[in-house]
PDB file of N, CA and C in Angstrom:
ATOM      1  N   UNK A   1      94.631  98.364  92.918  1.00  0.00           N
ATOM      2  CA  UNK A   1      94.543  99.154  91.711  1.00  0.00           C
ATOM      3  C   UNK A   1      93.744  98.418  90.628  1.00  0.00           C
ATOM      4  N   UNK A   2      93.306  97.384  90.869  1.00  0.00           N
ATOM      5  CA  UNK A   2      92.646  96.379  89.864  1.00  0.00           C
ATOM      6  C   UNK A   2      91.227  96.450  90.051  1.00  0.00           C
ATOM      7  N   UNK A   3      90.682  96.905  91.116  1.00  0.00           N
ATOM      8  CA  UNK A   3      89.324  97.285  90.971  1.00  0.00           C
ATOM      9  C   UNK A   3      89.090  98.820  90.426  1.00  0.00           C
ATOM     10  N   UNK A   4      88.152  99.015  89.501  1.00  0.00           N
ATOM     11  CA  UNK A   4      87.496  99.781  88.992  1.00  0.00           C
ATOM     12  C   UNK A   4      87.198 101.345  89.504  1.00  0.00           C
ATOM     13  N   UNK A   5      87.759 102.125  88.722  1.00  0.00           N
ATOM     14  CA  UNK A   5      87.463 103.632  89.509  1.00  0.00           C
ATOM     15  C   UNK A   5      88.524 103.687  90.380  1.00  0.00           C
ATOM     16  N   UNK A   6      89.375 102.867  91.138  1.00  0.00           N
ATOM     17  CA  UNK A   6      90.488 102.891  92.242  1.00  0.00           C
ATOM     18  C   UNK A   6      91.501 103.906  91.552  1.00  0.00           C
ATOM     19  N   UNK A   7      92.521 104.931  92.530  1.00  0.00           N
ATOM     20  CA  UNK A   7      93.128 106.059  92.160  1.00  0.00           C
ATOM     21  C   UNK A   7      93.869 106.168  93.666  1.00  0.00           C
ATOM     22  N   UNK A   8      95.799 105.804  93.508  1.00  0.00           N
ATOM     23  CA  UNK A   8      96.308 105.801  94.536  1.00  0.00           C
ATOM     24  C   UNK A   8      96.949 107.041  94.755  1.00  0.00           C
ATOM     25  N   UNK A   9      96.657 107.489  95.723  1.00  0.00           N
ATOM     26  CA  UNK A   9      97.701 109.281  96.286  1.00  0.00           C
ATOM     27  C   UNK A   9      98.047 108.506  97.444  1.00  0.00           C
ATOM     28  N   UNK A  10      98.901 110.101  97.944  1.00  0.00           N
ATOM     29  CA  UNK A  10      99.273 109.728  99.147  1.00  0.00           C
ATOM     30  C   UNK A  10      98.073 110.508 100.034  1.00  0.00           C
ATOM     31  N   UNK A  11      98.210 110.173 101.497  1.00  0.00           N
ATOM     32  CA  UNK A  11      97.322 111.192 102.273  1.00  0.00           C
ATOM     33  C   UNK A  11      97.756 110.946 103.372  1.00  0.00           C
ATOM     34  N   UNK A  12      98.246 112.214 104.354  1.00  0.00           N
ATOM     35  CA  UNK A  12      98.859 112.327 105.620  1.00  0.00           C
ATOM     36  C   UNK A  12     100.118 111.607 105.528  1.00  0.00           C
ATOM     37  N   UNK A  13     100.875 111.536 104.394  1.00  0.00           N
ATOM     38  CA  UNK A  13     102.099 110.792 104.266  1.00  0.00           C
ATOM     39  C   UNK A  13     101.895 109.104 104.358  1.00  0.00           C
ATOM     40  N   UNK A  14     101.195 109.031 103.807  1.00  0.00           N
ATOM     41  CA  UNK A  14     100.778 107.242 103.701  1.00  0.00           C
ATOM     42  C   UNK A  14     100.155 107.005 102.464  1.00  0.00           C
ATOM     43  N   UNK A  15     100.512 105.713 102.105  1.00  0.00           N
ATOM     44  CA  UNK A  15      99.671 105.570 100.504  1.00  0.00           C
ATOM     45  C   UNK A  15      98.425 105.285 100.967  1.00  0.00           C
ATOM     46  N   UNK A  16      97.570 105.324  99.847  1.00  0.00           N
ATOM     47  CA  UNK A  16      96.257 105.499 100.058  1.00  0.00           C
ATOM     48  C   UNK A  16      95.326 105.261  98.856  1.00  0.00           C
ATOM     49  N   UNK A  17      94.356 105.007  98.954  1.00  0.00           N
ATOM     50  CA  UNK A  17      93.527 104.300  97.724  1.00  0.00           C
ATOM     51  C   UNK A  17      92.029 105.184  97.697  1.00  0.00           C
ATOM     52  N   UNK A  18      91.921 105.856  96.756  1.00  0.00           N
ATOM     53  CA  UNK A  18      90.443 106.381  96.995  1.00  0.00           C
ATOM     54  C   UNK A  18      89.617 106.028  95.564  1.00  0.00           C
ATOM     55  N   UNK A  19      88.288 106.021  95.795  1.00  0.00           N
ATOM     56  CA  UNK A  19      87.282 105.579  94.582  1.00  0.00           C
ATOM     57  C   UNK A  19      86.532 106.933  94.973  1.00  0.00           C
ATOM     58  N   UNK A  20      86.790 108.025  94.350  1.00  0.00           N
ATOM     59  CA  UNK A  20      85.981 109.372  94.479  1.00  0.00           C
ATOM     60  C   UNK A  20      86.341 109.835  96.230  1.00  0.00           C
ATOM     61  N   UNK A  21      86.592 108.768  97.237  1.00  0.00           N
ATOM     62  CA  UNK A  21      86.458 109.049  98.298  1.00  0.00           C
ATOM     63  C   UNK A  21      87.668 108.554  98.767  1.00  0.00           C
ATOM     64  N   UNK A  22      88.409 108.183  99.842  1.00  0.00           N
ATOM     65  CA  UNK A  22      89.288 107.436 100.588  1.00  0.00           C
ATOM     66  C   UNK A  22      88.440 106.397 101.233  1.00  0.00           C
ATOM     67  N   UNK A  23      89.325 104.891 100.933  1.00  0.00           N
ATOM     68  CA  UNK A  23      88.366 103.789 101.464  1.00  0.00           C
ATOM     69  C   UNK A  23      89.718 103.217 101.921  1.00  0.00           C
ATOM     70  N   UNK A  24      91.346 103.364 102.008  1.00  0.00           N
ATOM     71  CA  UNK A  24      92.299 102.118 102.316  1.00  0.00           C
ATOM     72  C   UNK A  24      93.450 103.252 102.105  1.00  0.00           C
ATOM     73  N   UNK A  25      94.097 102.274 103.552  1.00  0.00           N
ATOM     74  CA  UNK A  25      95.031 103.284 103.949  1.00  0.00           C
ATOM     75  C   UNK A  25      96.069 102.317 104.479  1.00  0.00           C
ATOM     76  N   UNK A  26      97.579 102.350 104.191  1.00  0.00           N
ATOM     77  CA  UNK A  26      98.847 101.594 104.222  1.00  0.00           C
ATOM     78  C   UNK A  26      99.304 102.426 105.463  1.00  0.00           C
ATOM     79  N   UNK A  27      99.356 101.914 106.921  1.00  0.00           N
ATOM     80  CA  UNK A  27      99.780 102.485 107.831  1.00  0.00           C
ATOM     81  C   UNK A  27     101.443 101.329 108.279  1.00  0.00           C
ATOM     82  N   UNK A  28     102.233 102.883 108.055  1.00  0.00           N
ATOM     83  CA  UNK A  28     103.576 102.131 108.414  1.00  0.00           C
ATOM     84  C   UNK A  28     104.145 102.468 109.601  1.00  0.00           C
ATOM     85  N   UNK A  29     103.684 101.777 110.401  1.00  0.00           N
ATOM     86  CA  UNK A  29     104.384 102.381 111.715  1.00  0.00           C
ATOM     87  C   UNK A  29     103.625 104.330 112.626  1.00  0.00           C
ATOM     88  N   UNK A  30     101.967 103.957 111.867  1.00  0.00           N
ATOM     89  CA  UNK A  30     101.935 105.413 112.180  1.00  0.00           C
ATOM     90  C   UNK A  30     101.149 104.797 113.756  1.00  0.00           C
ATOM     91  N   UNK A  31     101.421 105.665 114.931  1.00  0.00           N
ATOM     92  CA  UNK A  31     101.349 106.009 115.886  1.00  0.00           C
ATOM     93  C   UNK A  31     101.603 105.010 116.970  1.00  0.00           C
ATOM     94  N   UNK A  32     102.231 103.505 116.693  1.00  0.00           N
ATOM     95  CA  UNK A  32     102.882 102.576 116.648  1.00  0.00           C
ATOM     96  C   UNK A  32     103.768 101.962 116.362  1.00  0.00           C
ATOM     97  N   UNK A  33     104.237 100.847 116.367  1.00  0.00           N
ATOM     98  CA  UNK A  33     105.466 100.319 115.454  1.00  0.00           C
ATOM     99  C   UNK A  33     104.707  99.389 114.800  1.00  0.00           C
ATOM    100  N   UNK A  34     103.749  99.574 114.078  1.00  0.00           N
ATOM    101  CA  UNK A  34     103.043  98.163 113.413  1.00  0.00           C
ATOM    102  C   UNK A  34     102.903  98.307 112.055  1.00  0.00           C
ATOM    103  N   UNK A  35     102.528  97.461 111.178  1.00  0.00           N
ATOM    104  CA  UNK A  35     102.499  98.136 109.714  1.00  0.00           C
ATOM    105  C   UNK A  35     101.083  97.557 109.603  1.00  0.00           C
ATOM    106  N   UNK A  36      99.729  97.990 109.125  1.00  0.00           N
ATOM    107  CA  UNK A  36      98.946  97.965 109.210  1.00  0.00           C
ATOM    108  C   UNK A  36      98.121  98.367 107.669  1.00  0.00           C
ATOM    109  N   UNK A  37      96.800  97.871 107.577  1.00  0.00           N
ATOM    110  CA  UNK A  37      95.782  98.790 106.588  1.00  0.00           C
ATOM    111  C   UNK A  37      94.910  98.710 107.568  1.00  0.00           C
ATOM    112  N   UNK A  38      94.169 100.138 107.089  1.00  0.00           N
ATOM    113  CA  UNK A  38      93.312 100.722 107.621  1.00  0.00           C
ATOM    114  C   UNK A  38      92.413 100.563 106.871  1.00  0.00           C
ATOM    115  N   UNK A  39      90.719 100.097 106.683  1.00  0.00           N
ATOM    116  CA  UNK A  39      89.702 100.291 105.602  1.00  0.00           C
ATOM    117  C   UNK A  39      88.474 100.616 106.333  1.00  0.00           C
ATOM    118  N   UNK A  40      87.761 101.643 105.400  1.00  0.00           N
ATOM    119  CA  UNK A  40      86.342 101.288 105.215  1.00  0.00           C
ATOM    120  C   UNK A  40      85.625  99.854 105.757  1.00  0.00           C
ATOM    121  N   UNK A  41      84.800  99.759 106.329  1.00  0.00           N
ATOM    122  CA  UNK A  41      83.705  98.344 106.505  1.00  0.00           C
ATOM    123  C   UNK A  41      82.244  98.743 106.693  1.00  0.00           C
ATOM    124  N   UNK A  42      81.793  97.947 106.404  1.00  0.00           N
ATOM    125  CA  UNK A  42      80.109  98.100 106.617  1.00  0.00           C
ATOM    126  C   UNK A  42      79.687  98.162 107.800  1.00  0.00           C
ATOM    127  N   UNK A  43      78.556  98.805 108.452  1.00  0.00           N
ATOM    128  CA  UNK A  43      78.323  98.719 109.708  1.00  0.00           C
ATOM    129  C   UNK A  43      78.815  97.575 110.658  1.00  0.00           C
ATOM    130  N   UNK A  44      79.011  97.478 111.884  1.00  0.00           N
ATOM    131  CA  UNK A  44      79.081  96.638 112.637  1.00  0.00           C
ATOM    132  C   UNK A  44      80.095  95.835 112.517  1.00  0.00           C
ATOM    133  N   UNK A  45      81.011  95.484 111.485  1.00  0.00           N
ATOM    134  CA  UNK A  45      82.197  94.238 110.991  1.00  0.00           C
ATOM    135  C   UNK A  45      83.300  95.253 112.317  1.00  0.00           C
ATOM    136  N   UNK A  46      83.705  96.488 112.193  1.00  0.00           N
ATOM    137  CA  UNK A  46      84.587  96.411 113.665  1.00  0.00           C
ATOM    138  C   UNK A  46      84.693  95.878 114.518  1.00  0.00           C
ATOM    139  N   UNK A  47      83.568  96.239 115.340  1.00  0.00           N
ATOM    140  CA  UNK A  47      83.303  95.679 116.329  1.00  0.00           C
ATOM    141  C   UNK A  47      83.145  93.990 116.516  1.00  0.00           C
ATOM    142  N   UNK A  48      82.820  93.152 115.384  1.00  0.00           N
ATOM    143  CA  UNK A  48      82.578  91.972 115.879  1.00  0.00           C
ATOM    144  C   UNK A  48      84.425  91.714 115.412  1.00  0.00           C
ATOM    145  N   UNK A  49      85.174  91.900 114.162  1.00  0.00           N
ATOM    146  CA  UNK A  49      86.752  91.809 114.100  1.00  0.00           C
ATOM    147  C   UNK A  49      87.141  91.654 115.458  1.00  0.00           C
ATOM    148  N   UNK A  50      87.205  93.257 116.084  1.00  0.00           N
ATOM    149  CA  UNK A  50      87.919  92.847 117.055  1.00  0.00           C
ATOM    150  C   UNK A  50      87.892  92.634 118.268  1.00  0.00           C
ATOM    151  N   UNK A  51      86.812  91.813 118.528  1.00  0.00           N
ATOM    152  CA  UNK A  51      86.272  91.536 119.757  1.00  0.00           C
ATOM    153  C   UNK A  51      86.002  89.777 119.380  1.00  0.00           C
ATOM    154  N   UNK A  52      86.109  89.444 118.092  1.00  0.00           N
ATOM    155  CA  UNK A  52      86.374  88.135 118.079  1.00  0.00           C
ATOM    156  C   UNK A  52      88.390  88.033 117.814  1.00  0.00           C
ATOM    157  N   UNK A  53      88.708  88.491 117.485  1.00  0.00           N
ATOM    158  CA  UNK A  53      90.179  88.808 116.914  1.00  0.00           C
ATOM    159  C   UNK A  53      91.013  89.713 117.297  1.00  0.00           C
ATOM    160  N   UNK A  54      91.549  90.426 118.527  1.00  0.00           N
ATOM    161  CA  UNK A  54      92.003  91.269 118.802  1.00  0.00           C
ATOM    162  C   UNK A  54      93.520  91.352 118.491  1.00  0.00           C
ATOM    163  N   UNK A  55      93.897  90.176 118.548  1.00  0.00           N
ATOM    164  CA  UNK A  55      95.460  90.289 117.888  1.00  0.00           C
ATOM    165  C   UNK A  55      95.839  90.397 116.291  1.00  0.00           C
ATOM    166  N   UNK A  56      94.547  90.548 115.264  1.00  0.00           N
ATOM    167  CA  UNK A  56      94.752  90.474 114.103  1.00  0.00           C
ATOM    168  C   UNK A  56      94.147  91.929 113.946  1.00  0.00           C
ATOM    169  N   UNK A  57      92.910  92.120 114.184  1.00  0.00           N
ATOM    170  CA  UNK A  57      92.288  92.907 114.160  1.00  0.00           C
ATOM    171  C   UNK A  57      92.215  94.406 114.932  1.00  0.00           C
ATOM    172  N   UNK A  58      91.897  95.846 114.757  1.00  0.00           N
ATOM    173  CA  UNK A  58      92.161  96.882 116.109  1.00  0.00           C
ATOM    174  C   UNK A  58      90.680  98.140 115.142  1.00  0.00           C
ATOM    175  N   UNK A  59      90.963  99.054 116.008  1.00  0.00           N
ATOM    176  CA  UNK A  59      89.846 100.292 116.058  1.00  0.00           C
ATOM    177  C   UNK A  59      90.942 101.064 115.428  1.00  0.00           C
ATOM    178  N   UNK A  60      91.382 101.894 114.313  1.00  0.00           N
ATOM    179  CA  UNK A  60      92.733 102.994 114.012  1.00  0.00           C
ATOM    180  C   UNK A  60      91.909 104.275 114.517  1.00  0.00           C
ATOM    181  N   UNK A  61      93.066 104.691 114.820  1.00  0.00           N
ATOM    182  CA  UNK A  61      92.840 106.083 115.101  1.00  0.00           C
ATOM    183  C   UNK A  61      92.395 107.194 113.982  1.00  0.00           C
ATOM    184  N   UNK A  62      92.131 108.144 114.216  1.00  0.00           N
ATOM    185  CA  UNK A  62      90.914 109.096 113.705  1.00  0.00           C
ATOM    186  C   UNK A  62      89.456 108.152 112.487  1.00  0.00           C
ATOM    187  N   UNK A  63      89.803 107.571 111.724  1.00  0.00           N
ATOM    188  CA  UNK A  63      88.908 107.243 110.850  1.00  0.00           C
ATOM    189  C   UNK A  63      88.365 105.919 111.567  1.00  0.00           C
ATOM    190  N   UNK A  64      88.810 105.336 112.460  1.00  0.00           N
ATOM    191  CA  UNK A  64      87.755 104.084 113.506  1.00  0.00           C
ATOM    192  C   UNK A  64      86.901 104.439 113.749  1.00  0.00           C
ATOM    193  N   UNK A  65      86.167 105.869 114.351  1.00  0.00           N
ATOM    194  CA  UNK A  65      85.223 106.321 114.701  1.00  0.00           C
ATOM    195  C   UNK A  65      83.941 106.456 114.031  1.00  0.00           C
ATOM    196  N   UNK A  66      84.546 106.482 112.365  1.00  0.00           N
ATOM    197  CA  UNK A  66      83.742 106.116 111.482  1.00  0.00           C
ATOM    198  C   UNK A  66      83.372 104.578 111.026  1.00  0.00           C
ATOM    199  N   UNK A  67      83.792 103.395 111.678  1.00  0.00           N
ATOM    200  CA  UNK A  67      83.363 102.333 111.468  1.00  0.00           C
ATOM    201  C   UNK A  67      84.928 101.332 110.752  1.00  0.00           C
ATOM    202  N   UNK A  68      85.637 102.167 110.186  1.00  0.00           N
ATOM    203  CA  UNK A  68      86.902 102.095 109.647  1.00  0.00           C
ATOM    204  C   UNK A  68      87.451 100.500 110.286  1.00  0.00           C
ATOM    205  N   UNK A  69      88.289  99.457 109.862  1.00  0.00           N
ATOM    206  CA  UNK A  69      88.964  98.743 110.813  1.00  0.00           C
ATOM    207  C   UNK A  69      90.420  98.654 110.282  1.00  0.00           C
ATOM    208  N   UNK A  70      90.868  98.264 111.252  1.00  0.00           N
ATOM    209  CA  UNK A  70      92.191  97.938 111.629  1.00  0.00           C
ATOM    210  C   UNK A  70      92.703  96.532 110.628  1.00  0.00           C
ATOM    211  N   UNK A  71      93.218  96.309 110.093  1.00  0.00           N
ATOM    212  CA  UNK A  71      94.273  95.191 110.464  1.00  0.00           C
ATOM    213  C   UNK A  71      95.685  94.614 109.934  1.00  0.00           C
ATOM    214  N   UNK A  72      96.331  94.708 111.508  1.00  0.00           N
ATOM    215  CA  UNK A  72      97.698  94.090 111.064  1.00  0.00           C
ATOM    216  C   UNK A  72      97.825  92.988 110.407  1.00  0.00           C
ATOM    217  N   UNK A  73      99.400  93.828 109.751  1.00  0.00           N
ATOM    218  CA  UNK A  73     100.227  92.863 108.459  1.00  0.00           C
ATOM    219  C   UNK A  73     101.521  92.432 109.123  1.00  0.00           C
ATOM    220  N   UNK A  74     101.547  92.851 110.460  1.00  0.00           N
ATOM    221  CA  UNK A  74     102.971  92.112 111.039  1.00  0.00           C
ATOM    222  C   UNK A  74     102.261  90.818 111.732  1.00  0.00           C
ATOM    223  N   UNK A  75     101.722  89.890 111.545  1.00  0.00           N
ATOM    224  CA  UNK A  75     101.030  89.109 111.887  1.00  0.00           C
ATOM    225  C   UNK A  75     100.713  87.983 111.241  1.00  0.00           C
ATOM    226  N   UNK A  76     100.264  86.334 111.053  1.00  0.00           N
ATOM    227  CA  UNK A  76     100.458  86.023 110.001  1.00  0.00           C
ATOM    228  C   UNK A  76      98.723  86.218 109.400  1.00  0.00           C
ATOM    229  N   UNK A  77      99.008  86.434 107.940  1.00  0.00           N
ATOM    230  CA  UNK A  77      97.993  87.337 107.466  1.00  0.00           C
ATOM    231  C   UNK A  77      97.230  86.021 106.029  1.00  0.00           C
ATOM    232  N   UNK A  78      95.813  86.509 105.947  1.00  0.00           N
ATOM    233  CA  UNK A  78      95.291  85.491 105.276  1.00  0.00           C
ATOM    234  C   UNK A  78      94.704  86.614 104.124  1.00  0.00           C
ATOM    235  N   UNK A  79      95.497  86.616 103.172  1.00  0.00           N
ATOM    236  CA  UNK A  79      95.083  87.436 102.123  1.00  0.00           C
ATOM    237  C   UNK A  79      94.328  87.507 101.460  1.00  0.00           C
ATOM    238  N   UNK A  80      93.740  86.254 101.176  1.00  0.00           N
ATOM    239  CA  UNK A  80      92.397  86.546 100.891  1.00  0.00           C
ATOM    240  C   UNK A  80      91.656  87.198 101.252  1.00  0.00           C
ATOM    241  N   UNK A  81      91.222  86.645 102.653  1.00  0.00           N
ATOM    242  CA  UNK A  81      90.196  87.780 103.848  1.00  0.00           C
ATOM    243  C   UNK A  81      90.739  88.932 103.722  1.00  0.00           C
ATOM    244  N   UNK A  82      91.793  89.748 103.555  1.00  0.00           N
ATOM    245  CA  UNK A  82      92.443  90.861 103.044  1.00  0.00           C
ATOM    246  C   UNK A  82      91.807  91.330 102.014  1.00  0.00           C
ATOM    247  N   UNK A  83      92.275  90.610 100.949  1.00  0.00           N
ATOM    248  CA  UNK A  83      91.329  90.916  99.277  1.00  0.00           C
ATOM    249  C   UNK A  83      89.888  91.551  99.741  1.00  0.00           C
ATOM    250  N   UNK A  84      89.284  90.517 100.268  1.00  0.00           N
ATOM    251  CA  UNK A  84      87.936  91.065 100.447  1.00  0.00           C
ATOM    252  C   UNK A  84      87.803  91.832 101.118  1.00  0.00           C
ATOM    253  N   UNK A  85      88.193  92.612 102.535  1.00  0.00           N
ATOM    254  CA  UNK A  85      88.444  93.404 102.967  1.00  0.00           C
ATOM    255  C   UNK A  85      88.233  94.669 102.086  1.00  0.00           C
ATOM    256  N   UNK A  86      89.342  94.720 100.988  1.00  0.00           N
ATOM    257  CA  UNK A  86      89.561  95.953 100.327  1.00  0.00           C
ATOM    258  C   UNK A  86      88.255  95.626  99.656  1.00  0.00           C
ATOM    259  N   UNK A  87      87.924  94.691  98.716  1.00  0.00           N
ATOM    260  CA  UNK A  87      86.800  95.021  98.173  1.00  0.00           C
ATOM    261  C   UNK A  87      85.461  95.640  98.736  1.00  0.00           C
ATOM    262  N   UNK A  88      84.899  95.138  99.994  1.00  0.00           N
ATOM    263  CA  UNK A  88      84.327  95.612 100.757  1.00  0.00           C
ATOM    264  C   UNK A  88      84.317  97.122 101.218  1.00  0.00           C
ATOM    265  N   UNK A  89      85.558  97.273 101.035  1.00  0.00           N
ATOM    266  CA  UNK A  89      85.855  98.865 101.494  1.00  0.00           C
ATOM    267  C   UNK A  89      85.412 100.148 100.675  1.00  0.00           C
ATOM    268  N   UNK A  90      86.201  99.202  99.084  1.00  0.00           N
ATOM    269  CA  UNK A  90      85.400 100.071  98.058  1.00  0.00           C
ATOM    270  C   UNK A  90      84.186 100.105  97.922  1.00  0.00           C
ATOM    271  N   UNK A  91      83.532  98.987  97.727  1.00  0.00           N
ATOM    272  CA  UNK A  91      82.245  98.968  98.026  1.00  0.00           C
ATOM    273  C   UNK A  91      81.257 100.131  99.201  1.00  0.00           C
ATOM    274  N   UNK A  92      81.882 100.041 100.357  1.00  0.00           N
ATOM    275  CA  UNK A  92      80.911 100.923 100.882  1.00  0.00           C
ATOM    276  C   UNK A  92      81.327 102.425 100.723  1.00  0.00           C
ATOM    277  N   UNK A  93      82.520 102.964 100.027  1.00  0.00           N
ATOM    278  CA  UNK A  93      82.589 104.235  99.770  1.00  0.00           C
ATOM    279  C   UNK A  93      82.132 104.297  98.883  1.00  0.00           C
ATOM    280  N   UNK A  94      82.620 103.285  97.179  1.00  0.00           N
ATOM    281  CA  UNK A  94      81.411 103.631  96.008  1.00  0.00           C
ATOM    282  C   UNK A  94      79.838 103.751  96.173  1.00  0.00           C
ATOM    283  N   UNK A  95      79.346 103.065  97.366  1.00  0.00           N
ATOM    284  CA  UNK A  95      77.811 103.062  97.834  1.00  0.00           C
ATOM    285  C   UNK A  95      77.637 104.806  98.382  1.00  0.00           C
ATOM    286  N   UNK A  96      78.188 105.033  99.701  1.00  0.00           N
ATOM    287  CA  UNK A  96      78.061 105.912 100.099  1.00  0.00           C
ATOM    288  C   UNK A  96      77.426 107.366  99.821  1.00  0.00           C
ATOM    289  N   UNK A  97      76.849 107.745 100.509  1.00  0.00           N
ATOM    290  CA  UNK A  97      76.077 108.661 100.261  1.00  0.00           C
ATOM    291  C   UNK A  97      76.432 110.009 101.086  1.00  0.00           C
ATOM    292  N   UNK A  98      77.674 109.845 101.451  1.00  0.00           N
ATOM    293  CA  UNK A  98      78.393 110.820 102.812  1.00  0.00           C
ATOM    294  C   UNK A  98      78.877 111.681 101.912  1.00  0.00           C
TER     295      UNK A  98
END
């Protein structure tokens, strides 16, 4: 909520963060037992996440397809790389041209 333009709803019963768009998504246990965020990333960062990182990192369901990544918070988690994560996320939806 500390970056700029950020505005939290819910969406599909999950909190959720959008900057004009949806870029971050608090997955609790959805289609799993895992508690997870879901974000926005710039081309290509999926695929190298989780194919260097598969136990931190995953593909989520419906919005992965769009480049979206995965990553678990039941895990031990480096929040920083998190932080940036989200920033990144906003970033490519405030960019976006979709």
């Amino acid at each position: 909520m500390a970056l700029p333009g950020v505005e939290e709803r819910v969406s599909h019963g999950a909190p959720s963060w959008f900057v004009k768009k949806q870029f971050l998504i608090f997955a609790d246990q959805h289609h799993d037992n895992r508690m997870a965020l879901w974000c926005a990333a710039p081309a290509g960062v999926q695929e190298v996440l989780v194919s260097q990182e598969p136990d931190k990192y995953f593909r989520p369901p419906y919005v992965g397809v769009r480049g979206w990544i995965g990553a678990y918070l039941d895990v031990p988690v480096d929040w920083d790389e998190i932080a940036e994560m989200v920033r990144e996320a906003r970033a490519c939806v405030s960019t976006s041209k979709r």
